[in-house]
N, C-alpha and C. Protein backbone atom coordinates (compact mmCIF):
# COMPACT_ATOMS: atom_id res chain seq x y z
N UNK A 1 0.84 -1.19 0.00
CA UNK A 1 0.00 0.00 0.00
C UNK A 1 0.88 1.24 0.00
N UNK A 2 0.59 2.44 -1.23
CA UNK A 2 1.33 3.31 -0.90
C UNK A 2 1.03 4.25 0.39
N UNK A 3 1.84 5.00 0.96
CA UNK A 3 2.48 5.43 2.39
C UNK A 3 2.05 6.59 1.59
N UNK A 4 1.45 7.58 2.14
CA UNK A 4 1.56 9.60 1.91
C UNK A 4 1.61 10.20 3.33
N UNK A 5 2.58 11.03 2.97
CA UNK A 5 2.78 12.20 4.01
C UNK A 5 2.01 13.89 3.27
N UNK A 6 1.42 14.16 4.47
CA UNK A 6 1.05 15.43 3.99
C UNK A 6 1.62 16.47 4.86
N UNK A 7 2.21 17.40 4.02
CA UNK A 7 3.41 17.86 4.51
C UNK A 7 2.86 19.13 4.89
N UNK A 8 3.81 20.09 6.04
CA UNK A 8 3.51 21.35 6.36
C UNK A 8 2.07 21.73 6.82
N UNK A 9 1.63 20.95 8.07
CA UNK A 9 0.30 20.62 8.66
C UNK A 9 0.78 21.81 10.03
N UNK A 10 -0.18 22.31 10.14
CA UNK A 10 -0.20 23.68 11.22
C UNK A 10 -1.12 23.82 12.25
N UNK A 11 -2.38 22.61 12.03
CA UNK A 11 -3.53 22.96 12.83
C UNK A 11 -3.93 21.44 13.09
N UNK A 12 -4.79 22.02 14.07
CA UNK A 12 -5.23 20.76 14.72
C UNK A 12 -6.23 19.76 13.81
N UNK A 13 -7.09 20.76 13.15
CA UNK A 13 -8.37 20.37 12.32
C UNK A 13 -8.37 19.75 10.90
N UNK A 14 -6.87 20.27 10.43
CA UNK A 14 -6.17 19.42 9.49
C UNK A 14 -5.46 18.27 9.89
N UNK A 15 -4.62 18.56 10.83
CA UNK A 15 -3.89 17.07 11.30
C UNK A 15 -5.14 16.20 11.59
N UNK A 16 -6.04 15.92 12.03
CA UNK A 16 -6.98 15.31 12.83
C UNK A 16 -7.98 15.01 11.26
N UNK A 17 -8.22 15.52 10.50
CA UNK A 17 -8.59 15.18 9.10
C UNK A 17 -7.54 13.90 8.45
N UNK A 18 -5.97 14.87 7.92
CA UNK A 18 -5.36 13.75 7.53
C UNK A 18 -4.98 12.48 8.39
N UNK A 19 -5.36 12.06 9.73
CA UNK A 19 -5.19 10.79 10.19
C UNK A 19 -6.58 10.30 9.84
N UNK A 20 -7.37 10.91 10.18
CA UNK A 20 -9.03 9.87 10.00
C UNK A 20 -8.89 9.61 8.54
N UNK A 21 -8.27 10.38 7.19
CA UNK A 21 -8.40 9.72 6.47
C UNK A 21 -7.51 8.26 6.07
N UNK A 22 -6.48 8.65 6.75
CA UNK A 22 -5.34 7.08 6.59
C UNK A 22 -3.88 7.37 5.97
N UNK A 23 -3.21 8.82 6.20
CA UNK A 23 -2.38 9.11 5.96
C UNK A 23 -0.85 7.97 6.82
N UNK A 24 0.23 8.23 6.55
CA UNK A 24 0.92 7.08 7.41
C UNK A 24 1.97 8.51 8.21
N UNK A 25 2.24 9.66 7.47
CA UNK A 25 3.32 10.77 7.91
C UNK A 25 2.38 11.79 7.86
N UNK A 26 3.02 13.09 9.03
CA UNK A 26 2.07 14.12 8.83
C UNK A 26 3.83 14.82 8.67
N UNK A 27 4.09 15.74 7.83
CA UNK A 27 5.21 16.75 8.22
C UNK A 27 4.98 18.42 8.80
N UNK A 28 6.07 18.85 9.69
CA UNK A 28 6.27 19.72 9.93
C UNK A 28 7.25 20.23 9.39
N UNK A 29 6.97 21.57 9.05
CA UNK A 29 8.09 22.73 8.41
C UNK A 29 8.74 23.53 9.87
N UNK A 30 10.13 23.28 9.83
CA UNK A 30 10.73 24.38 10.36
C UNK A 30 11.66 24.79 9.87
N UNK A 31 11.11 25.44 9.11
CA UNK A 31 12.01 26.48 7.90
C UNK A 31 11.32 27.80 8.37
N UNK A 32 12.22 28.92 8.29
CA UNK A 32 11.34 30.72 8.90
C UNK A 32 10.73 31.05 7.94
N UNK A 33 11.18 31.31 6.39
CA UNK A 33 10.74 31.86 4.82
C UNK A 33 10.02 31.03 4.74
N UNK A 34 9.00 30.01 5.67
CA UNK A 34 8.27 29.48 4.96
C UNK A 34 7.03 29.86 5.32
N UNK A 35 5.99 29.52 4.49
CA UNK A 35 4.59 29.85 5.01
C UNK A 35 4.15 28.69 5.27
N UNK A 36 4.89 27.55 5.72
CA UNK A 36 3.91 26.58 6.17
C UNK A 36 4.83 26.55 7.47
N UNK A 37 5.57 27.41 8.04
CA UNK A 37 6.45 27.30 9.14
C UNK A 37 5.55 27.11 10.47
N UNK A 38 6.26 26.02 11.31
CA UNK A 38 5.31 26.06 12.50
C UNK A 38 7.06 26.12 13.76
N UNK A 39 6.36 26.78 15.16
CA UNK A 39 7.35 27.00 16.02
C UNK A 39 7.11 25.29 16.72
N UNK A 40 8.47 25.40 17.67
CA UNK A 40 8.60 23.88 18.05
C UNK A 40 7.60 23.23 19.20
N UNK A 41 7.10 24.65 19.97
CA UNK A 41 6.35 24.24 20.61
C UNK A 41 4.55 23.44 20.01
N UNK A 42 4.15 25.10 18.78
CA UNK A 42 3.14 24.26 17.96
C UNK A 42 3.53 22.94 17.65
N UNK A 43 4.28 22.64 17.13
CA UNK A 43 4.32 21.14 16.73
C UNK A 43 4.28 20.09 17.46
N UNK A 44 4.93 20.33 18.60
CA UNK A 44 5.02 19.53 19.82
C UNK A 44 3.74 19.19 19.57
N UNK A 45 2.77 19.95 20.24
CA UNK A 45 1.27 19.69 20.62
C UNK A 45 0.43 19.22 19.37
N UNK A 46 1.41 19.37 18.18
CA UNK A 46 0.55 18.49 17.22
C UNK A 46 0.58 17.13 17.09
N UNK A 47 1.74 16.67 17.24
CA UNK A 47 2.29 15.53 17.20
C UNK A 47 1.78 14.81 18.00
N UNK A 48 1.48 15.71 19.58
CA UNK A 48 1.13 14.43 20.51
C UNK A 48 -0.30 13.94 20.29
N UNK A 49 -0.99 14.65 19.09
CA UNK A 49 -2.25 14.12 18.91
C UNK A 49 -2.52 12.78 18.27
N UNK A 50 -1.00 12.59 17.39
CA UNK A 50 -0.92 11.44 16.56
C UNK A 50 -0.48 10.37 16.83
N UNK A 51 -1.63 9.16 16.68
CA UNK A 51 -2.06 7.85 17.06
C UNK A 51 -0.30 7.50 16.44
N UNK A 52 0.21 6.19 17.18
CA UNK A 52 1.23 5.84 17.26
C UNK A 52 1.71 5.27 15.97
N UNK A 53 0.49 4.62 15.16
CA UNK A 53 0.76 4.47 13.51
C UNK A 53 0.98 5.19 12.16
N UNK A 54 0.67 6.84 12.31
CA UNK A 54 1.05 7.91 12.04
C UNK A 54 2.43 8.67 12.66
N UNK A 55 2.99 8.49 11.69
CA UNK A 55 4.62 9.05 11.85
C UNK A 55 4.85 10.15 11.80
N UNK A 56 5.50 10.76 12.24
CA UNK A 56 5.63 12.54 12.57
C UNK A 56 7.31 12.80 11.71
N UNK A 57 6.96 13.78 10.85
CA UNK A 57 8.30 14.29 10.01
C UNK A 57 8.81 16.05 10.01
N UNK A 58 9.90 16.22 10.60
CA UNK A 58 10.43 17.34 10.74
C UNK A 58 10.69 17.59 9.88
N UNK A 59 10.63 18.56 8.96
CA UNK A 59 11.31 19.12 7.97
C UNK A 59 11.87 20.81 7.64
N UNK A 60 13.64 19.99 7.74
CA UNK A 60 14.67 21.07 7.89
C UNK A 60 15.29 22.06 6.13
N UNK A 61 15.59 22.85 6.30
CA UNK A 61 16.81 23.14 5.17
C UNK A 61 18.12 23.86 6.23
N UNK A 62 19.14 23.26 6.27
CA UNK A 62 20.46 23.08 6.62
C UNK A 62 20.55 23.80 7.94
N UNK A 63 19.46 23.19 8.84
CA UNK A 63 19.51 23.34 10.03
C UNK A 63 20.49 22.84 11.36
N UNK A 64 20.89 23.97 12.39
CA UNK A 64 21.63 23.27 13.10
C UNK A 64 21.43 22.61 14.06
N UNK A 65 22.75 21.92 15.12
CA UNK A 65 22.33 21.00 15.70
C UNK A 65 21.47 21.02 16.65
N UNK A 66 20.90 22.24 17.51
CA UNK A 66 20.05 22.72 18.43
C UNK A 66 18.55 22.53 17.76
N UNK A 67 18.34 23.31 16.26
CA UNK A 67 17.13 23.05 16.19
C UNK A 67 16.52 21.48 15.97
N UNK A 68 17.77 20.44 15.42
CA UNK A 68 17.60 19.36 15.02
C UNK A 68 17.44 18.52 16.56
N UNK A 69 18.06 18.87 17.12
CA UNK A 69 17.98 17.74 18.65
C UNK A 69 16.72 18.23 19.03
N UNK A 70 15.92 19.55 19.23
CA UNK A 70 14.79 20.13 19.58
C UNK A 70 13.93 19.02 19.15
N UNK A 71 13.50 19.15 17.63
CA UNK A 71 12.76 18.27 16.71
C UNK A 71 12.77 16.79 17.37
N UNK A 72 13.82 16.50 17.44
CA UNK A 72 14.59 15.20 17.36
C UNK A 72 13.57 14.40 18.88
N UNK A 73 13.30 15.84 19.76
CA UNK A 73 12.50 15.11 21.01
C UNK A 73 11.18 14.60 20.98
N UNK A 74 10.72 15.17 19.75
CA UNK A 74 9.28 14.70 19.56
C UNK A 74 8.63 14.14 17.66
N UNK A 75 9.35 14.71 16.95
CA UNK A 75 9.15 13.72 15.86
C UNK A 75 10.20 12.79 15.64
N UNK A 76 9.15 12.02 14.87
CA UNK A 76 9.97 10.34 14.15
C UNK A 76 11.01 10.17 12.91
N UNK A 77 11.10 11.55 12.49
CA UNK A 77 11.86 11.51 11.46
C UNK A 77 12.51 13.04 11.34
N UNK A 78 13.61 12.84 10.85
CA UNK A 78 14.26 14.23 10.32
C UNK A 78 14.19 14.25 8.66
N UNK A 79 14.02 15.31 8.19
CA UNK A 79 13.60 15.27 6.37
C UNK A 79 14.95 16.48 6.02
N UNK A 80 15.86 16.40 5.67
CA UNK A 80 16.86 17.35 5.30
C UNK A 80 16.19 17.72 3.64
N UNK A 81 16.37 19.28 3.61
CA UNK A 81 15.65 19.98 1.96
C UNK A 81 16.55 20.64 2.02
N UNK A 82 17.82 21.00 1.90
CA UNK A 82 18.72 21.75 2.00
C UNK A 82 20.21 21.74 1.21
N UNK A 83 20.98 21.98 1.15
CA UNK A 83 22.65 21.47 0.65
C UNK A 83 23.06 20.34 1.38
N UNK A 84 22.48 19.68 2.10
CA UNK A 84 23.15 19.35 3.47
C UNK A 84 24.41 17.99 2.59
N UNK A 85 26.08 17.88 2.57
CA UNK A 85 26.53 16.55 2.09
C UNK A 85 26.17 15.20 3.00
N UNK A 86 26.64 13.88 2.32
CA UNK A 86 26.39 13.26 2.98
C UNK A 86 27.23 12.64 3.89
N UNK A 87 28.17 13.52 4.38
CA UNK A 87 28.78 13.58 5.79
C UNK A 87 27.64 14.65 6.89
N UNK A 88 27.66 15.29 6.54
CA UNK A 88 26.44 16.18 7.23
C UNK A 88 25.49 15.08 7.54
N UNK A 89 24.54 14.58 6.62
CA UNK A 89 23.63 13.39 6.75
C UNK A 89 23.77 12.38 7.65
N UNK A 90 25.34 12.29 7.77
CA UNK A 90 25.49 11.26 9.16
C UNK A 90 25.79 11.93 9.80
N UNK A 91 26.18 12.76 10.50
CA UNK A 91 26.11 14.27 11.60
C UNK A 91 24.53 13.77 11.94
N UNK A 92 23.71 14.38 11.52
CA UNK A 92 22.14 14.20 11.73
C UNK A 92 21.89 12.85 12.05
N UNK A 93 22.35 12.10 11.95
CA UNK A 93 21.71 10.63 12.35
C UNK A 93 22.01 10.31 13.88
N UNK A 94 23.36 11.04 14.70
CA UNK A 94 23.54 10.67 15.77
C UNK A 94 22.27 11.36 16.64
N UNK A 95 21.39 11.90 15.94
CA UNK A 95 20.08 12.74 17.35
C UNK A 95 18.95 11.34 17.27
N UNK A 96 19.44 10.21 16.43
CA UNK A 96 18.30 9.12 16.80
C UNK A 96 17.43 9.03 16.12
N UNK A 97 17.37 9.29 15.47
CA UNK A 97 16.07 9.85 14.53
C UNK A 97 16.14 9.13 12.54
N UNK A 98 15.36 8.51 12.25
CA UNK A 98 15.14 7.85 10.67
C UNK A 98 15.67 9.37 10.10
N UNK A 99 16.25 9.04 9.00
CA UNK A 99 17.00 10.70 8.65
C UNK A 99 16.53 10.13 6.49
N UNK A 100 15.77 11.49 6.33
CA UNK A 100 15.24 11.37 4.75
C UNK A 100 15.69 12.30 4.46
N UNK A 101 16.42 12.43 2.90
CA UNK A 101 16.96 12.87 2.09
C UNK A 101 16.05 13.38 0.96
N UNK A 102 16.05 15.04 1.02
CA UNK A 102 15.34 15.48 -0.29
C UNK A 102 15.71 16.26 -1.11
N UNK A 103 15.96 15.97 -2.29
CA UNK A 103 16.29 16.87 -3.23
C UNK A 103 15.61 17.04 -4.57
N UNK A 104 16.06 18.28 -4.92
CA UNK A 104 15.45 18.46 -6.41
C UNK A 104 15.98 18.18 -7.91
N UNK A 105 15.07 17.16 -8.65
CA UNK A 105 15.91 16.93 -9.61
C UNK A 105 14.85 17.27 -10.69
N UNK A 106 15.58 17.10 -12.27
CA UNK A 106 14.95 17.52 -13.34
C UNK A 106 15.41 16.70 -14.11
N UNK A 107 16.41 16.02 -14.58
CA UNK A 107 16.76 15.30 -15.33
C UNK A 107 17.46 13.87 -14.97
N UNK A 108 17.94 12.43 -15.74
CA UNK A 108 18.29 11.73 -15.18
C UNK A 108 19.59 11.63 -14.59
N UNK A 109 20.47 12.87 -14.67
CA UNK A 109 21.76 13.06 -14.06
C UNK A 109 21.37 13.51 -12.66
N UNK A 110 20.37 14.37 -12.59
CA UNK A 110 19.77 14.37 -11.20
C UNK A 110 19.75 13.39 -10.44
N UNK A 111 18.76 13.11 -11.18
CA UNK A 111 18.59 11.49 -10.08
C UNK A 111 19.44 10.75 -9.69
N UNK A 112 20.11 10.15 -10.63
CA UNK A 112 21.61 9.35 -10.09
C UNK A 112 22.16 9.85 -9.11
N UNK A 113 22.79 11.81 -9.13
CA UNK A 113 23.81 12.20 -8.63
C UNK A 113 22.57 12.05 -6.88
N UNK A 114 21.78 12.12 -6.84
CA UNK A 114 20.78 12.17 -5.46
C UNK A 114 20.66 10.84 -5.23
N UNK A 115 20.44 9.69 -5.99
CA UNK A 115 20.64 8.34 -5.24
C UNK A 115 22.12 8.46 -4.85
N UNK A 116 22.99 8.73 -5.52
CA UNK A 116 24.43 8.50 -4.79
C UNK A 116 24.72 8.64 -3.54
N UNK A 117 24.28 10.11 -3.56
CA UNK A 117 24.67 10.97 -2.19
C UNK A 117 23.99 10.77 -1.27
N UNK A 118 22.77 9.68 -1.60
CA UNK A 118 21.69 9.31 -0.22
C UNK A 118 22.01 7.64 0.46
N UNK A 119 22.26 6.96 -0.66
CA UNK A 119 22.64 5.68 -0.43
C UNK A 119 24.01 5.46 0.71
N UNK A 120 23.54 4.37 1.64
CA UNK A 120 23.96 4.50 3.10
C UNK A 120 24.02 5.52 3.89
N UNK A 121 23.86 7.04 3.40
CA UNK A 121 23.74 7.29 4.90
C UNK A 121 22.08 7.94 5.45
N UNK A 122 21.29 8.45 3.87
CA UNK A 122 19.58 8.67 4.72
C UNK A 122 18.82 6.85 4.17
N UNK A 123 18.30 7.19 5.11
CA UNK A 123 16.77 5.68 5.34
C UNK A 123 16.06 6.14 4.24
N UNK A 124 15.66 7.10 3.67
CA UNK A 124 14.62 7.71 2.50
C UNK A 124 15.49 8.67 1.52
N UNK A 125 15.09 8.54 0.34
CA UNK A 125 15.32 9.26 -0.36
C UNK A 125 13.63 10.45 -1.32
N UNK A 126 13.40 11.45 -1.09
CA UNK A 126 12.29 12.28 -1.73
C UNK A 126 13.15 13.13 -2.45
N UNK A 127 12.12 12.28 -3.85
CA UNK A 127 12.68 13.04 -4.90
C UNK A 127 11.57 14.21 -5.36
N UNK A 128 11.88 15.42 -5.49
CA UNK A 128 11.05 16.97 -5.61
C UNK A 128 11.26 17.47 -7.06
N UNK A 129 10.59 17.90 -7.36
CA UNK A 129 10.93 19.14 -8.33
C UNK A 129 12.00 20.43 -8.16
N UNK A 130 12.94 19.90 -9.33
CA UNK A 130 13.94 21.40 -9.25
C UNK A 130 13.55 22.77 -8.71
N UNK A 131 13.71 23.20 -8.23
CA UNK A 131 12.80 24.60 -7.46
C UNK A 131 13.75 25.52 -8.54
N UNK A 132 13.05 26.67 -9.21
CA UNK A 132 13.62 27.10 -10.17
C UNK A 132 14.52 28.34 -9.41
N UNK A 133 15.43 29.10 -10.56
CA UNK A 133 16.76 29.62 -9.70
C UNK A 133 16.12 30.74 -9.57
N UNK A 134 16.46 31.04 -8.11
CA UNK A 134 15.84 32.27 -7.39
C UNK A 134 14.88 31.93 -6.82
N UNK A 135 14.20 31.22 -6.31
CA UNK A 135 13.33 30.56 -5.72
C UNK A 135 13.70 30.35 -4.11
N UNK A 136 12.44 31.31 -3.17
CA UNK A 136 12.88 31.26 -1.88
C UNK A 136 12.98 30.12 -1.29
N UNK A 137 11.80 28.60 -1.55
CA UNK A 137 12.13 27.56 -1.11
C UNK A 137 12.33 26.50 -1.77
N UNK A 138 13.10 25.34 -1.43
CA UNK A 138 13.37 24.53 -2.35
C UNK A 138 12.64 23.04 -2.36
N UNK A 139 11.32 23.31 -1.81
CA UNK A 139 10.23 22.49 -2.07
C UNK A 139 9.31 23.42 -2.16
N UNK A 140 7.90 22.62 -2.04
CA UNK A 140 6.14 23.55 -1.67
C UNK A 140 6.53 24.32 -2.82
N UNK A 141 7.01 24.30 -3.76
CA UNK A 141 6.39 25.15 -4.81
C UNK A 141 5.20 24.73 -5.67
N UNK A 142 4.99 24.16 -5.78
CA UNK A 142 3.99 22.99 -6.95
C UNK A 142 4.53 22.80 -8.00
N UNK A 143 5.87 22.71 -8.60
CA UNK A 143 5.79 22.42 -9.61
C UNK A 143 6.30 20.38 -9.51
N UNK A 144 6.18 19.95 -10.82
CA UNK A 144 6.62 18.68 -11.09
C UNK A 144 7.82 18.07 -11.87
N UNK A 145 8.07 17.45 -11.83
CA UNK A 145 9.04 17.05 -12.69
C UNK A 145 8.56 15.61 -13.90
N UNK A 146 9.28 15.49 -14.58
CA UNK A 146 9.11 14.48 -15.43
C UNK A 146 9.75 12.77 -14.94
N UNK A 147 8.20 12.53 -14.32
CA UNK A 147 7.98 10.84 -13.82
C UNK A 147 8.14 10.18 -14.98
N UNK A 148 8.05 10.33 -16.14
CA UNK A 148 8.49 9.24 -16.53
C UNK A 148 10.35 9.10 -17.03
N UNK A 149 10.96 9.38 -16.13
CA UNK A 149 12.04 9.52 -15.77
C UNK A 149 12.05 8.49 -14.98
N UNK A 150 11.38 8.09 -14.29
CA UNK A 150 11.33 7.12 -12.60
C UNK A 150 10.91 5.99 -13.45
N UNK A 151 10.45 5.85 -14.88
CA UNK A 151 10.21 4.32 -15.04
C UNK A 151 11.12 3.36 -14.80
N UNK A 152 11.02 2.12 -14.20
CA UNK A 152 11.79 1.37 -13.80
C UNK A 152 12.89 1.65 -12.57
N UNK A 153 12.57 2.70 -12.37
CA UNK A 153 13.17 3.20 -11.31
C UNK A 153 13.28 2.47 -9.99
N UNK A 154 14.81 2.06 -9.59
CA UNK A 154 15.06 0.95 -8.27
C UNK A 154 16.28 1.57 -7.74
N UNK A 155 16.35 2.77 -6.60
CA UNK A 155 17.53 3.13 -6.22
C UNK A 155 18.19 1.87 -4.90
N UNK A 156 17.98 0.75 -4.91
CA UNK A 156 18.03 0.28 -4.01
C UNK A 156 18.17 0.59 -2.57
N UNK A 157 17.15 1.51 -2.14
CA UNK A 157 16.64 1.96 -0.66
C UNK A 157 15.18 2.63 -0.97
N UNK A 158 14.52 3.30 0.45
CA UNK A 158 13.60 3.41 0.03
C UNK A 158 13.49 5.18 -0.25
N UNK A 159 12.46 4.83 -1.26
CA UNK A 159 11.98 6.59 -1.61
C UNK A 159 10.86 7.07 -1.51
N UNK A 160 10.95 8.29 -1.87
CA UNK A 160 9.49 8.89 -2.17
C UNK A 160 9.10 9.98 -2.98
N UNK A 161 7.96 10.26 -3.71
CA UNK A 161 7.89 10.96 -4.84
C UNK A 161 7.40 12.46 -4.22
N UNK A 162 7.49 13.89 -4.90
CA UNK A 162 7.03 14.70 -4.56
C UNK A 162 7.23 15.96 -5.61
N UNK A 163 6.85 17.13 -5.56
CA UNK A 163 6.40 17.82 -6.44
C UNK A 163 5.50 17.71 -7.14
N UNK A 164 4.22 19.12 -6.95
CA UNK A 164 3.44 19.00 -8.05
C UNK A 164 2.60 18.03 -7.85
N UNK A 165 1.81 17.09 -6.94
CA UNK A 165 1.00 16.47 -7.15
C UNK A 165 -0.09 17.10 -6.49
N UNK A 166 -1.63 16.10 -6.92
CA UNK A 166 -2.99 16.50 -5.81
C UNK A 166 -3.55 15.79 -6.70
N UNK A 167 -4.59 15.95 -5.92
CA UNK A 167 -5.61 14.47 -5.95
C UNK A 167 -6.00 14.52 -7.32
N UNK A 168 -5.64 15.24 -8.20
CA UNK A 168 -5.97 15.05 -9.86
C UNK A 168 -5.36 14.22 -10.75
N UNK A 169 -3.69 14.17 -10.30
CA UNK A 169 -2.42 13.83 -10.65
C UNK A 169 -1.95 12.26 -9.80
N UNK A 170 -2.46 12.26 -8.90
CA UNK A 170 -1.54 11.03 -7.83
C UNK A 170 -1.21 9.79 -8.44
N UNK A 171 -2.70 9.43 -8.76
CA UNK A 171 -2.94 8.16 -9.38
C UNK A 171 -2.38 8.05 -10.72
N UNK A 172 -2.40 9.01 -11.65
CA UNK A 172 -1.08 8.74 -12.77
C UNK A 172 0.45 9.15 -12.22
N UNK A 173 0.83 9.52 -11.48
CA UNK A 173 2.30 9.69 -10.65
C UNK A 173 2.54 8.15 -10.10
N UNK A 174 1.68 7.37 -9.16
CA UNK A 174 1.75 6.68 -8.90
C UNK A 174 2.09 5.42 -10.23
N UNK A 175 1.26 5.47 -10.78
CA UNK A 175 1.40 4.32 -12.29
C UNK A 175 2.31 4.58 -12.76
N UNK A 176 2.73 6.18 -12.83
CA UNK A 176 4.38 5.97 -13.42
C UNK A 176 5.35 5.50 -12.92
N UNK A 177 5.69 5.82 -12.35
CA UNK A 177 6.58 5.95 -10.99
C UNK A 177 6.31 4.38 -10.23
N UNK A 178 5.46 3.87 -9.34
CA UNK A 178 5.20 3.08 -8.55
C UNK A 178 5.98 3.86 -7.27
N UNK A 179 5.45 4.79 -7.19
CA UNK A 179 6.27 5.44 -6.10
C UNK A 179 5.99 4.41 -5.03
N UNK A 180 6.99 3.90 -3.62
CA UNK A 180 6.18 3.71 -2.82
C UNK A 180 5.46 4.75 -1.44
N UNK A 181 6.06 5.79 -1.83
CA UNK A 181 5.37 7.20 -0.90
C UNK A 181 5.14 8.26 -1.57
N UNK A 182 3.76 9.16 -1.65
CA UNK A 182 3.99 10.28 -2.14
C UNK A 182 3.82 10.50 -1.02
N UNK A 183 3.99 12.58 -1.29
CA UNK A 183 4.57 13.53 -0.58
C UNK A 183 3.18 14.99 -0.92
N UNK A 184 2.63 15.36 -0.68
CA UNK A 184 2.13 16.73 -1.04
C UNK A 184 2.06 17.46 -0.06
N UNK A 185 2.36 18.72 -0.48
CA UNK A 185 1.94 19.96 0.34
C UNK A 185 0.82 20.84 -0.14
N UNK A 186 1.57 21.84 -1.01
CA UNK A 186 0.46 22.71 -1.82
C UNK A 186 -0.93 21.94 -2.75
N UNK A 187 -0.30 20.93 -3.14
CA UNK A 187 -1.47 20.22 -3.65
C UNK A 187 -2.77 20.21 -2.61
N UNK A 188 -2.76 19.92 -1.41
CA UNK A 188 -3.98 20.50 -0.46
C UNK A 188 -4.05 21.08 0.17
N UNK A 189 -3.83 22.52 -0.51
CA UNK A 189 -4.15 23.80 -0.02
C UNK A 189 -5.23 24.87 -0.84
N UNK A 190 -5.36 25.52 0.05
CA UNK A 190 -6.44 26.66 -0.50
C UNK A 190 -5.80 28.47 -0.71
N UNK A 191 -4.53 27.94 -0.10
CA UNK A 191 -3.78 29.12 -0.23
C UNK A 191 -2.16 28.62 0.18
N UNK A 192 -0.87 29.40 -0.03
CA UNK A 192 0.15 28.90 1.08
C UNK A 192 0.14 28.64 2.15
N UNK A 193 0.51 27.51 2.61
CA UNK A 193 0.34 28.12 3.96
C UNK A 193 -0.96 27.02 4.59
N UNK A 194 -1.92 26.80 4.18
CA UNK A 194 -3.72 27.34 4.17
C UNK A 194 -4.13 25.93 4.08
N UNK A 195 -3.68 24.75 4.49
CA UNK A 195 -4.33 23.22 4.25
C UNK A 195 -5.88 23.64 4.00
N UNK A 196 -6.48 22.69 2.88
CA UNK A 196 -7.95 21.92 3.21
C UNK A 196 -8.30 20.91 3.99
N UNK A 197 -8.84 20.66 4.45
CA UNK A 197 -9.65 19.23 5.15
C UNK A 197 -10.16 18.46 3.52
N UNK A 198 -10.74 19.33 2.84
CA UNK A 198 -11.33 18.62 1.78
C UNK A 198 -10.41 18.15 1.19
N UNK A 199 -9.48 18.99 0.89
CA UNK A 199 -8.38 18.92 -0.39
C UNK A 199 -7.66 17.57 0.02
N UNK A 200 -7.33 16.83 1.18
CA UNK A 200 -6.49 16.34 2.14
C UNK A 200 -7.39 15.07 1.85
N UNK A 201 -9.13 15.20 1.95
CA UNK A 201 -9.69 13.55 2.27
C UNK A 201 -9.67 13.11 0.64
N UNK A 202 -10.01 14.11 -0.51
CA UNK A 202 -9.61 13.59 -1.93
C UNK A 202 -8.34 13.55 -1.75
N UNK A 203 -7.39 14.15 -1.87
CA UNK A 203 -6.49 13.53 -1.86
C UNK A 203 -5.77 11.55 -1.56
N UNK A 204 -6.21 11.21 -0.12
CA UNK A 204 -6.27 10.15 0.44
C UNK A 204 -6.71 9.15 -0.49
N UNK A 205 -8.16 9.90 -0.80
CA UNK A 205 -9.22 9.10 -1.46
C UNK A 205 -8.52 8.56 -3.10
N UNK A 206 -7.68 9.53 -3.66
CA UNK A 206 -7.11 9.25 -4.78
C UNK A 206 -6.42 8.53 -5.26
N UNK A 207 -5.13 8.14 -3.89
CA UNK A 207 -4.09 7.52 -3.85
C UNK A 207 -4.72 6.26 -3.10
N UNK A 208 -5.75 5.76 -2.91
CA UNK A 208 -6.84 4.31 -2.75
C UNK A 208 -7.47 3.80 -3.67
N UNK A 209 -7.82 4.93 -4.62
CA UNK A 209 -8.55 4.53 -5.79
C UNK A 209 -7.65 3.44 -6.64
């Protein structure tokens, strides 16, 4: 069964939506430039709402070791979106924590050069859309990349797909790809920032169909 995380969750009424529908990850942004940014305490209190089969995901860009051990006390995963090498990547693994690797690619030199640099030292690899140059963040933009790039695609560890999807798109992302996780943010939103409840249960509903 594919696994979705719905990423950059801020409220109670959304988190509490995406578990009743059957999500497996909820993520948190702690990035500042972001508009889906939440402080450590909000998150805290989000997290502790989530039933023990729902996994909780921090998500950093080249954060240090204070904010990462913070995180590290109450979610299940660290998500690096950043430059971070993969000596850095094992730096981050001593706070205990499943450590996922995300980057942006566009072509198949992408991809390779991002399985390389993820293989042995993150547990996940999320592959995003190139965030174009000049671009304040280097996810949550909506754009996509070209899945059928991922045909046959076997980095031997595990991954996950992202950019650019919502409940219109999943189910052909998925057939391309066989992702075994997608990833959305903006795809269920109503603004930056701005989750739906609705946008969130189609969504679910899409990636079941």
């Amino acid at each position: 069964m594919t696994l979705i995380k719905i990423c950059g969750l801020s409220t109670p009424d959304t988190l509490d939506a995406a578990v009743a529908a059957g999500v497996s990850h909820i993520g948190f942004m702690f990035v500042t430039r972001s508009p889906r940014n939440v402080s450590l305490e909000a998150a805290a209190a989000l997290a502790a709402r989530l039933p023990a089969h729902v996994k909780s995901v921090g998500v950093f860009v080249d954060a240090d070791d204070a904010l990462l051990a913070a995180a590290a006390s109450f979610v299940d995963v660290l998500q690096l979106h950043g430059s971070e090498t993969p000596a850095r990547i094992a730096e981050v693994r001593r706070h205990g924590r499943e450590v996922w690797r995300a980057t942006g690619v566009a072509t198949r030199a992408d991809i390779a050069a991002a399985v390389k640099a993820s293989q042995g030292v993150a547990d996940r690899l999320l592959l995003d859309a190139k965030a174009p140059s000049g671009a304040p963040l280097s996810g949550g933009n909506g754009l996509r990349f070209d899945w059928q790039l991922l045909g046959n695609f076997n980095p031997g560890m595990a991954w996950g797909l992202a950019g650019g999807i919502d409940a219109g798109n999943v189910g052909a992302a998925i057939a391309a790809t066989a992702a075994p996780l997608v990833d959305v943010s903006s795809g269920v939103e109503d603004a930056p920032g701005v989750k739906s409840v609705e946008k969130i249960r189609a969504f679910v509903a899409a990636v079941r169909a």
